[in-house]
Protein backbone atom coordinates (compact mmCIF):
# COMPACT_ATOMS: atom_id res chain seq x y z
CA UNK A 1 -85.08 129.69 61.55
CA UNK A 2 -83.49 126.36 62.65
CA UNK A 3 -83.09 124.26 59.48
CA UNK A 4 -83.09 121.14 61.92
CA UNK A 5 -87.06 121.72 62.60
CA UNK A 6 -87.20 121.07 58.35
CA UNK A 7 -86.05 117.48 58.89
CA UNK A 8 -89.28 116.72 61.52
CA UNK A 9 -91.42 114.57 59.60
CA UNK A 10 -95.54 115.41 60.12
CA UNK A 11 -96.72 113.62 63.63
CA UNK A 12 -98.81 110.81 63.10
CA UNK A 13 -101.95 112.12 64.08
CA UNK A 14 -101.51 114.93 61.56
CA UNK A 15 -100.62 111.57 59.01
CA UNK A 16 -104.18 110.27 60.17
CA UNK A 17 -106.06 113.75 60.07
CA UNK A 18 -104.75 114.12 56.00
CA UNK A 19 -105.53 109.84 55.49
CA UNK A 20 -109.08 110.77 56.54
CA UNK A 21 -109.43 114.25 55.11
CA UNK A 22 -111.89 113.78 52.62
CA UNK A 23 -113.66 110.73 54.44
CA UNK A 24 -117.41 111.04 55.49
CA UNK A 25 -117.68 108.59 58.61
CA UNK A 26 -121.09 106.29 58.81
CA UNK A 27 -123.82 108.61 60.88
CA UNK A 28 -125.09 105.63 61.82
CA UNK A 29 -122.35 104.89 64.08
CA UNK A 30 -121.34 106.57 67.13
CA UNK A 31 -117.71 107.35 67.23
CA UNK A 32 -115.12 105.67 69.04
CA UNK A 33 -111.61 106.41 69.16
CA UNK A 34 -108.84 103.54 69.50
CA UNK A 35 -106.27 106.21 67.91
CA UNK A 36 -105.07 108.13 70.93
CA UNK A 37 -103.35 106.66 74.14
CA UNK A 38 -104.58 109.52 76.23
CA UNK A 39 -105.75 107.79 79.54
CA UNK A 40 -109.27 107.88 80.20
CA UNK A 41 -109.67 106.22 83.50
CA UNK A 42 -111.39 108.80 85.90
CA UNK A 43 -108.71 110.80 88.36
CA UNK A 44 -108.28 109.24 91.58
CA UNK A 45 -110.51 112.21 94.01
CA UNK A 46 -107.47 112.38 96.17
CA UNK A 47 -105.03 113.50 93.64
CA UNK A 48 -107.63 115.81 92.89
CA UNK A 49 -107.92 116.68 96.73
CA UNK A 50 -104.51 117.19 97.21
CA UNK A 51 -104.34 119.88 93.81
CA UNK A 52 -107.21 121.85 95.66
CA UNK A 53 -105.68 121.20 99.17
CA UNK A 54 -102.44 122.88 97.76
CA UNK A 55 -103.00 125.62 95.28
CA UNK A 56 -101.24 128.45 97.18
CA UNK A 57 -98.27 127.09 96.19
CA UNK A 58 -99.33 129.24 92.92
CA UNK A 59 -97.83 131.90 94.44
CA UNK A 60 -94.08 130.93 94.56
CA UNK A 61 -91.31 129.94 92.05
CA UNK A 62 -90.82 126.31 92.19
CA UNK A 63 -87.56 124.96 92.54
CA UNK A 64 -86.02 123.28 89.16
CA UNK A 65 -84.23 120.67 91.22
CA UNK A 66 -88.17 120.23 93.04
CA UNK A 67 -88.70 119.54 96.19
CA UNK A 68 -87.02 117.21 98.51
CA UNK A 69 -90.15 115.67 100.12
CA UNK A 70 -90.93 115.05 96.23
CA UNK A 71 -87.52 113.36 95.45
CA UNK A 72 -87.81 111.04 98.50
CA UNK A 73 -91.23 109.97 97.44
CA UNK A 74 -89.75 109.34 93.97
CA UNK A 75 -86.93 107.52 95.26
CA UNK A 76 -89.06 105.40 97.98
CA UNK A 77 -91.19 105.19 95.34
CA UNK A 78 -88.71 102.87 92.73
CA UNK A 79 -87.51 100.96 96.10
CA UNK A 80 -90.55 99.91 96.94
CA UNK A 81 -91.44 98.99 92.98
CA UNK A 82 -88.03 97.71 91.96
CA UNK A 83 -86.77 95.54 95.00
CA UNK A 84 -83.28 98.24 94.84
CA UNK A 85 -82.11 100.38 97.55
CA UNK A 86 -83.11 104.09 97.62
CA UNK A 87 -81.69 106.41 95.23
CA UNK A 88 -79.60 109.02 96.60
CA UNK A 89 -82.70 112.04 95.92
CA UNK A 90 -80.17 114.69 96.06
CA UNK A 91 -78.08 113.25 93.53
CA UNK A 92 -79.73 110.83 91.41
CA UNK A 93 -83.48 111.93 91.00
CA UNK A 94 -84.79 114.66 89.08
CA UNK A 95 -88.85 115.70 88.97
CA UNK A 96 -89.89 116.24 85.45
CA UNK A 97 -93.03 117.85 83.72
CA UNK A 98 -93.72 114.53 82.00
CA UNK A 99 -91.66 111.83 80.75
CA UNK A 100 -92.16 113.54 77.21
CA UNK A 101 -90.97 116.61 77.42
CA UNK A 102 -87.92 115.02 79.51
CA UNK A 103 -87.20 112.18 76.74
CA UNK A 104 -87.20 115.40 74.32
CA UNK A 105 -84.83 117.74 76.79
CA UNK A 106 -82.06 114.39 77.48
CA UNK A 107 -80.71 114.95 74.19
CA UNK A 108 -80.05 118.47 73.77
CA UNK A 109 -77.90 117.52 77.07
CA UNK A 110 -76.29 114.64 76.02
CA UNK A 111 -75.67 114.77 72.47
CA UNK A 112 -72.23 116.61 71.81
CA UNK A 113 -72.38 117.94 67.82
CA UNK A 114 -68.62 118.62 67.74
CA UNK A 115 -68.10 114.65 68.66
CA UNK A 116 -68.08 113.94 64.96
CA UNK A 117 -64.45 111.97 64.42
CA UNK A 118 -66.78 109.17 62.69
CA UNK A 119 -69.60 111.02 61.57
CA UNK A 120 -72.73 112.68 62.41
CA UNK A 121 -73.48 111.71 66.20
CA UNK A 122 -76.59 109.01 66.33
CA UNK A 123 -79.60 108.62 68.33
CA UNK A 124 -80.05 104.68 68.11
CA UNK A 125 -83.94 104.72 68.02
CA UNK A 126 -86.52 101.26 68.54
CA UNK A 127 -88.64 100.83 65.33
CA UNK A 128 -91.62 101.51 65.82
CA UNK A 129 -90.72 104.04 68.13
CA UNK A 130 -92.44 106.91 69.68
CA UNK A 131 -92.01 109.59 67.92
CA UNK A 132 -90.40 112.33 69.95
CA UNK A 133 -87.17 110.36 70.18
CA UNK A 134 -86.43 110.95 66.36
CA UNK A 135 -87.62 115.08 66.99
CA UNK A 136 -85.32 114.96 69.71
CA UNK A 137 -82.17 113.35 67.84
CA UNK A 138 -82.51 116.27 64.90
CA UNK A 139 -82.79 119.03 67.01
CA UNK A 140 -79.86 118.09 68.72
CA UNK A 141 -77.57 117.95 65.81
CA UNK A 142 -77.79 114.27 65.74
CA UNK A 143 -79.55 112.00 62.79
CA UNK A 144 -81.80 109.07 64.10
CA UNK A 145 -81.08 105.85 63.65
CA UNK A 146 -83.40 102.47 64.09
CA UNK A 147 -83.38 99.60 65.37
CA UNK A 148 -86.45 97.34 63.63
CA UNK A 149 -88.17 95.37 66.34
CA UNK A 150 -87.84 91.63 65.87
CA UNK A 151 -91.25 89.62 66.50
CA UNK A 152 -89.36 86.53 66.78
CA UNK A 153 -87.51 87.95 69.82
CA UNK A 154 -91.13 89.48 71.15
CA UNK A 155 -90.64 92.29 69.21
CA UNK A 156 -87.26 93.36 71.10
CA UNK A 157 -84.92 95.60 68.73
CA UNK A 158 -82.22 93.76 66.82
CA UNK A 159 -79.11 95.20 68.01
CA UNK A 160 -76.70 91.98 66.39
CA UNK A 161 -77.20 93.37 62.84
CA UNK A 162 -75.78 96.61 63.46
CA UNK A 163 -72.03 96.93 62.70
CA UNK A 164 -69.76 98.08 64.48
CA UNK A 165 -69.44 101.34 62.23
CA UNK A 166 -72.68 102.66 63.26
CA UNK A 167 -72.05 102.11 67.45
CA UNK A 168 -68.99 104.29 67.16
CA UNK A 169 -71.41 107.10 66.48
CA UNK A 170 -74.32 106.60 68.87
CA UNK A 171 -73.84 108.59 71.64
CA UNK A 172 -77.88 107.83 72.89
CA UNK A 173 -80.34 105.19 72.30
CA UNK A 174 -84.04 105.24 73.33
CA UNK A 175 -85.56 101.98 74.63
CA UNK A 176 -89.15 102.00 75.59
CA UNK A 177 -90.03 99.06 78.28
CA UNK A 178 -92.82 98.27 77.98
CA UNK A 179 -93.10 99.59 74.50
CA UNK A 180 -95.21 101.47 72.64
CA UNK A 181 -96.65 99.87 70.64
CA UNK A 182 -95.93 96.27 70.94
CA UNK A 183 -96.31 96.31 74.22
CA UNK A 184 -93.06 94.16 74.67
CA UNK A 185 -91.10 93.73 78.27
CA UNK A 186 -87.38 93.67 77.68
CA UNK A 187 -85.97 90.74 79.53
CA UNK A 188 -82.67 90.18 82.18
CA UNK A 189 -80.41 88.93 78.83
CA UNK A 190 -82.28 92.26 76.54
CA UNK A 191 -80.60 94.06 79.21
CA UNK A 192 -77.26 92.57 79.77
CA UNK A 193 -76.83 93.24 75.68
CA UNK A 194 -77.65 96.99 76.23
CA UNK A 195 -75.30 97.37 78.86
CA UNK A 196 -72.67 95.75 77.52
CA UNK A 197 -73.13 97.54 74.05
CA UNK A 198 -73.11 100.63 76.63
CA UNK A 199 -70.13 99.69 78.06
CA UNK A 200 -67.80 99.22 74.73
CA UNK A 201 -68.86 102.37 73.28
CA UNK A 202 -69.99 104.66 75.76
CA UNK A 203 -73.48 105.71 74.53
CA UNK A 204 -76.45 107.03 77.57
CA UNK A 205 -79.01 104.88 77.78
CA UNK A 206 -82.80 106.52 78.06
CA UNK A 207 -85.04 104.08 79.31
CA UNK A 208 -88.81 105.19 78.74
CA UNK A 209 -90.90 103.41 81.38
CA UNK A 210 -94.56 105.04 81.18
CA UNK A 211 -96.28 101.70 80.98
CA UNK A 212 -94.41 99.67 83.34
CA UNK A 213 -97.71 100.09 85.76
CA UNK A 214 -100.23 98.60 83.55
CA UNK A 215 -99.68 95.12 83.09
CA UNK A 216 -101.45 91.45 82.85
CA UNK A 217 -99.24 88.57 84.23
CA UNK A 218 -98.70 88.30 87.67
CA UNK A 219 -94.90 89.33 87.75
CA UNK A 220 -94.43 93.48 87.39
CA UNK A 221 -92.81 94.11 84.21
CA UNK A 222 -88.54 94.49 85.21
CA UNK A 223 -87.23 97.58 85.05
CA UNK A 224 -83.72 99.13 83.66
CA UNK A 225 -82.88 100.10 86.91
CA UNK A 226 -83.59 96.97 88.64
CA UNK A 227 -81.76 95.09 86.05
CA UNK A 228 -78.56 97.32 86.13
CA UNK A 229 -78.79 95.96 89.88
CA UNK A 230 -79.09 92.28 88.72
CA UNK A 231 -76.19 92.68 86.84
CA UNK A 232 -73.69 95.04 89.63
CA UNK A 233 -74.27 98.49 87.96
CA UNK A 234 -74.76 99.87 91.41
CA UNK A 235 -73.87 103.06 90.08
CA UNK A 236 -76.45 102.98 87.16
CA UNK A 237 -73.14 104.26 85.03
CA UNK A 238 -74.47 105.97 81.78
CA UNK A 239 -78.53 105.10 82.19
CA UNK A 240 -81.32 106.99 82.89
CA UNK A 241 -84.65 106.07 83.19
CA UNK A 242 -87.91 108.23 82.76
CA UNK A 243 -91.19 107.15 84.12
CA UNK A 244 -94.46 109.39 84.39
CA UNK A 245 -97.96 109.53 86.68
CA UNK A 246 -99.77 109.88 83.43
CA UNK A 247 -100.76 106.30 82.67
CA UNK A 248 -99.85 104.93 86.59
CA UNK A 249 -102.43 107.37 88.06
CA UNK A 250 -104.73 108.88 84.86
CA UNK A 251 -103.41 112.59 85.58
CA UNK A 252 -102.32 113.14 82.21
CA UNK A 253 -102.95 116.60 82.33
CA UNK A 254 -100.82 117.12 85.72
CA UNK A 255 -97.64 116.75 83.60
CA UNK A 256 -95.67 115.19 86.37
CA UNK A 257 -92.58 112.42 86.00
CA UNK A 258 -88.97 112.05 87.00
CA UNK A 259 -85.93 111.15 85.73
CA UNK A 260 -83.43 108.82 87.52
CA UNK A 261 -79.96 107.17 87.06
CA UNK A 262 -76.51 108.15 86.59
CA UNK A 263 -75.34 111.32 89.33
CA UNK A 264 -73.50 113.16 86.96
CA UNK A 265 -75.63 112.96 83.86
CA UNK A 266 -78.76 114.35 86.13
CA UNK A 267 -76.26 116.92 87.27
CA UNK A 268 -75.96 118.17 83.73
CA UNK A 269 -79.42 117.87 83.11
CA UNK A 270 -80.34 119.47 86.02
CA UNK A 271 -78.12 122.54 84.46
CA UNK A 272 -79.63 122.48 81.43
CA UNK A 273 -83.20 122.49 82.77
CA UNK A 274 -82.63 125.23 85.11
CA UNK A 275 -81.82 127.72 81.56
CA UNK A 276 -84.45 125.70 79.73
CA UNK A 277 -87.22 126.73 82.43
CA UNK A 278 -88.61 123.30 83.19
CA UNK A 279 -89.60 123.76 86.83
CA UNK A 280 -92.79 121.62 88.41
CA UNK A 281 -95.51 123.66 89.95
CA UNK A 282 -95.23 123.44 94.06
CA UNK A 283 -98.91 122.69 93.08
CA UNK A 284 -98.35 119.66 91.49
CA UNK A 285 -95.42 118.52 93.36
CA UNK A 286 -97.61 118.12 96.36
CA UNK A 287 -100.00 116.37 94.43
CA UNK A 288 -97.31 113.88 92.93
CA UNK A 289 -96.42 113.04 96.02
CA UNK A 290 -99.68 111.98 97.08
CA UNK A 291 -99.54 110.07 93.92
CA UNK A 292 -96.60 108.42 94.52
CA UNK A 293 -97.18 107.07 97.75
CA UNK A 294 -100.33 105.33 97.21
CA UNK A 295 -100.74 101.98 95.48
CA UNK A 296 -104.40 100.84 95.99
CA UNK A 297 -105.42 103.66 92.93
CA UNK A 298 -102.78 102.04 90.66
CA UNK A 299 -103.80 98.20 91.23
CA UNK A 300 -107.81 99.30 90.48
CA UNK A 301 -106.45 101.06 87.73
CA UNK A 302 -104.30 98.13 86.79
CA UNK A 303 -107.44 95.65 87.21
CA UNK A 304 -109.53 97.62 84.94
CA UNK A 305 -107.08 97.00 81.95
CA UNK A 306 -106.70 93.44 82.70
CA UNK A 307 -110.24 92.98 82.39
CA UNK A 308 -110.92 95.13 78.99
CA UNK A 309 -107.72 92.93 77.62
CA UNK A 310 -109.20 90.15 78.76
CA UNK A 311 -112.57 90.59 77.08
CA UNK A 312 -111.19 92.68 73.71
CA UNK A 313 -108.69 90.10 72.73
CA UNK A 314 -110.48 87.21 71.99
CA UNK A 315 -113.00 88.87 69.56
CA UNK A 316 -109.96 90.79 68.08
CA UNK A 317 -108.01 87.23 67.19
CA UNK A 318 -111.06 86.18 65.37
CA UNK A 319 -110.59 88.45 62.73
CA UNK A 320 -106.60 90.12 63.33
CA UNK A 321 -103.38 88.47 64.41
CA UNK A 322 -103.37 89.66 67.97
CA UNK A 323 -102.14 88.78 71.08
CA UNK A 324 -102.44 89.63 74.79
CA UNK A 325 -99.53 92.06 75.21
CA UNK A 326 -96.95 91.47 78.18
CA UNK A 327 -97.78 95.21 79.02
CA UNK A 328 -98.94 98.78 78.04
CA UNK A 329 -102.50 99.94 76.92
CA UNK A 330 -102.34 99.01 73.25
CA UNK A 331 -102.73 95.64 70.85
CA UNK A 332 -100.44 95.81 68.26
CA UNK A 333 -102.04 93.75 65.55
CA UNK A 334 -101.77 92.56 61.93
CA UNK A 335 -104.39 93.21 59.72
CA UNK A 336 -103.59 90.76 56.98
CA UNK A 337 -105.23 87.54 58.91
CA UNK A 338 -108.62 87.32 56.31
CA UNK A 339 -108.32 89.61 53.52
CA UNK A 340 -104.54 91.44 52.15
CA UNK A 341 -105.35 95.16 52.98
CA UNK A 342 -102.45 97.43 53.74
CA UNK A 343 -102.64 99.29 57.39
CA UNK A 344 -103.68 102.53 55.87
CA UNK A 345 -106.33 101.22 53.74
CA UNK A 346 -107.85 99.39 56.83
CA UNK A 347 -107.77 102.71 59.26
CA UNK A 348 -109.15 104.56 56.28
CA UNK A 349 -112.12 102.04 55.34
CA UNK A 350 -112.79 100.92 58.97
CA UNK A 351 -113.36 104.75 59.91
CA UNK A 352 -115.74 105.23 56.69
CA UNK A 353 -117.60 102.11 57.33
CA UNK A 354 -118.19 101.96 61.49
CA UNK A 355 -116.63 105.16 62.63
CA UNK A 356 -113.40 103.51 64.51
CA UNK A 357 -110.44 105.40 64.36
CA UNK A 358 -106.77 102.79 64.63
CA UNK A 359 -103.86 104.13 64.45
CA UNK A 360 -102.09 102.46 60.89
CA UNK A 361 -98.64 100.57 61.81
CA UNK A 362 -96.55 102.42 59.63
CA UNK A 363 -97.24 105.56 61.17
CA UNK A 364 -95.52 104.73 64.27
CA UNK A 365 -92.14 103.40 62.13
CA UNK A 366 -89.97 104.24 59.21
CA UNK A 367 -88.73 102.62 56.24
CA UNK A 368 -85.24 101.18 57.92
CA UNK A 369 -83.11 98.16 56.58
CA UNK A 370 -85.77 97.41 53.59
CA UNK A 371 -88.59 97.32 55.62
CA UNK A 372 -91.36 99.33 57.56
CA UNK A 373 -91.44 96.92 60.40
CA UNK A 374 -95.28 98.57 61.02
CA UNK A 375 -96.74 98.03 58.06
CA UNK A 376 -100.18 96.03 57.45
CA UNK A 377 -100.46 96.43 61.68
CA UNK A 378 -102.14 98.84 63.59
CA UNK A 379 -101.90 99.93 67.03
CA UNK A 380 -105.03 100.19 68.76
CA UNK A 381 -105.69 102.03 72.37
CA UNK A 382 -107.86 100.37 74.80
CA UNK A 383 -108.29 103.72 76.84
CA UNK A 384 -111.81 103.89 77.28
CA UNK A 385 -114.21 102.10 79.46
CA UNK A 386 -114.69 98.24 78.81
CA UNK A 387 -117.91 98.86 77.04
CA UNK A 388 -116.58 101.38 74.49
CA UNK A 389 -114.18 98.97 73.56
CA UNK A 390 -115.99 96.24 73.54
CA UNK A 391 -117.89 98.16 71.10
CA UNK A 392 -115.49 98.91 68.93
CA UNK A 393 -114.22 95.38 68.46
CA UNK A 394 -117.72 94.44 67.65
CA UNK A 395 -117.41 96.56 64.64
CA UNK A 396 -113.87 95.72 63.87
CA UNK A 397 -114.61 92.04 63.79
CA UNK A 398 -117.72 93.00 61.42
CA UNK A 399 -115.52 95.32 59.15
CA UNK A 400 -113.15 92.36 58.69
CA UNK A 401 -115.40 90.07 58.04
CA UNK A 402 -117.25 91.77 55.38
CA UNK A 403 -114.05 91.95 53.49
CA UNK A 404 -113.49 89.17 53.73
CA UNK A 405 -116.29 87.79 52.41
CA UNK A 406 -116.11 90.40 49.30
């Protein structure tokens, strides 16, 4: 077997499953999940349309490359979004099953084992990170290596402290704008610094962008792409960016993304993929691109969130050290305001006492530089309709302060 697959550490919703293994939740309470960010906004009935409108494309072999009229949505798509001119679709566009399985499939083509002069290739990681990007770095033949977020820059990674030693080996990094789960926006200067890092010592940058639709200020969230324009990088040299219609549109289930960014790197990974087998149904191609070209779906979509946040938040701070995210479906929240409880402890006792499920903080980092930059937080979805959640802060707020006053 591969001894890399012996270095994956359990997923964190296995790491919640054992925390709550021997747990009895209150019958009294109806459950309510916060744990998962699985969309749960209904389908829009015309993506659904255009599934049943096109199933005989069952019947052929789809194209690993996809189709063009699917590229040239995807690329009028990110003009229209991003202000930049249209991507060359032949070229510089590639249609993905997901943005996860993509983020997972980047590194087995970028990451090089026999580059070793300084050591072990790295996979500069965000902490806390999703956690395919450290699955992907060991299976590759790299080691993982993080970045702790820094809340005093809004929870952007701290790139300064990392010596020059440790760039020499990166050959990737994963950045997630916004990110999950701090919700964080990477600004212009965030971006200039990644570049230039980029620039000196040649690492690909993957830019995860699944959120960048759901946000509450009145500005769209900037995007890698746009910013390489900003600052020349006409060429997008040595970036690629991954965005998905999971969270835009609430088709989680149709498995449908793209990757975009630097011609030759999507010329290798278009290579790889076409071995690898990861092909897009003609099915769902011709209901992404139905996706792609409508807006109205995604601003409803977007104006549901922004009025959950809007209500949640408030009745959250009472009790947690939360704030209105710039972006992204989740609060990302301290649990130390009233009462010293570690993030486990409060997942575990919450769940007992009122049947919530959070997601504990540390789950979603590692122990890096002397400290697990999630710990005493947890990350909480708000997926569900506003009066679920609504719900489910209720009890939060009660849980807290019946600790508090113990």
């Amino acid at each position: 077997m591969n001894t890399f697959l012996d270095k994956l550490q359990p997923y964190p919703f296995e790491k919640l499953k054992r925390l709550f293994a021997d747990v009895v939740p209150n019958p009294a309470y109806k459950a309510i999940s916060l744990g998962l960010g699985e969309p749960k906004h209904p389908t829009p009935e015309f993506i659904k349309q255009a599934v049943t409108d096109n199933l005989n494309g069952l019947a052929s072999y789809p194209s690993t490359a996809g189709s063009e009229a699917l590229r040239q949505s995807i690329s009028a798509w990110l003009a229209r979004r991003y202000s930049i001119p249209a991507l060359d679709d032949a070229t510089q566009i590639l249609p993905v099953n997901g943005s996860r399985e993509a983020l997972f499939a980047l590194a087995q083509t970028v990451i090089d084992p026999s580059n070793n002069q300084h050591g072990t290739p790295l996979v500069l990681c965000p902490n806390p990170f999703y956690q395919i990007y450290e699955g992907a770095a060991y299976l590759a033949g790299a080691e993982p290596y993080f970045a702790n977020a820094d809340p005093a820059r809004n929870f952007a990674p701290d790139y300064q402290s990392i010596p020059a030693s440790i760039w020499q080996r990166v050959q990737l990094l994963y950045i997630c704008s916004p990110g999950n789960p701090t919700g964080a926006v990477l600004t212009l200067a965030n971006w200039k610094e990644l570049f230039d890092l980029s620039d000196r010592y040649g690492f690909v940058i993957a830019a995860d962008e699944c959120y960048s639709e759901i946000y509450f200020k009145d500005e769209a969230p900037l995007g890698s792409l746009q910013a390489a324009r900003m600052l020349g990088r006409d060429s997008y040299p040595r970036l690629i960016t991954l965005s998905s219609l999971s969270k835009r549109s609430n088709v989680p289930g149709m498995r449908s993304g793209f990757v975009a960014g630097d011609a030759s790197i999507i010329k290798q990974f278009l290579l790889y993929r076409t071995y690898h087998g990861g092909a897009m149904s003609p099915t769902i191609q011709a209901a992404s691109i139905a996706a792609w070209n409508d807006e109205t779906h995604v601003q409803e979509n977007r104006q549901l969130y922004i009025k959950k946040f809007a209500q949640v938040t408030p009745l959250l701070q009472e009790v947690l050290d939360v704030s209105l995210p710039d972006a992204a479906f989740y609060l990302w929240a301290k649990v130390d305001k009233l009462v010293a409880i570690s993030d486990t402890e409060f997942a575990r006792q919450l769940y007992q006492e009122y049947n919530v499920t959070v997601l504990p903080g540390s789950y979603l980092a590692r122990d890096a530089h002397g400290v697990n930059p999630g710990q005493n937080r947890i990350r909480m979805a708000l997926v569900a309709d506003v009066e679920e959640c609504l719900e489910a802060a209720h009890r939060i707020v009660a849980f807290t302060k019946k600790l508090a006053a113990q």
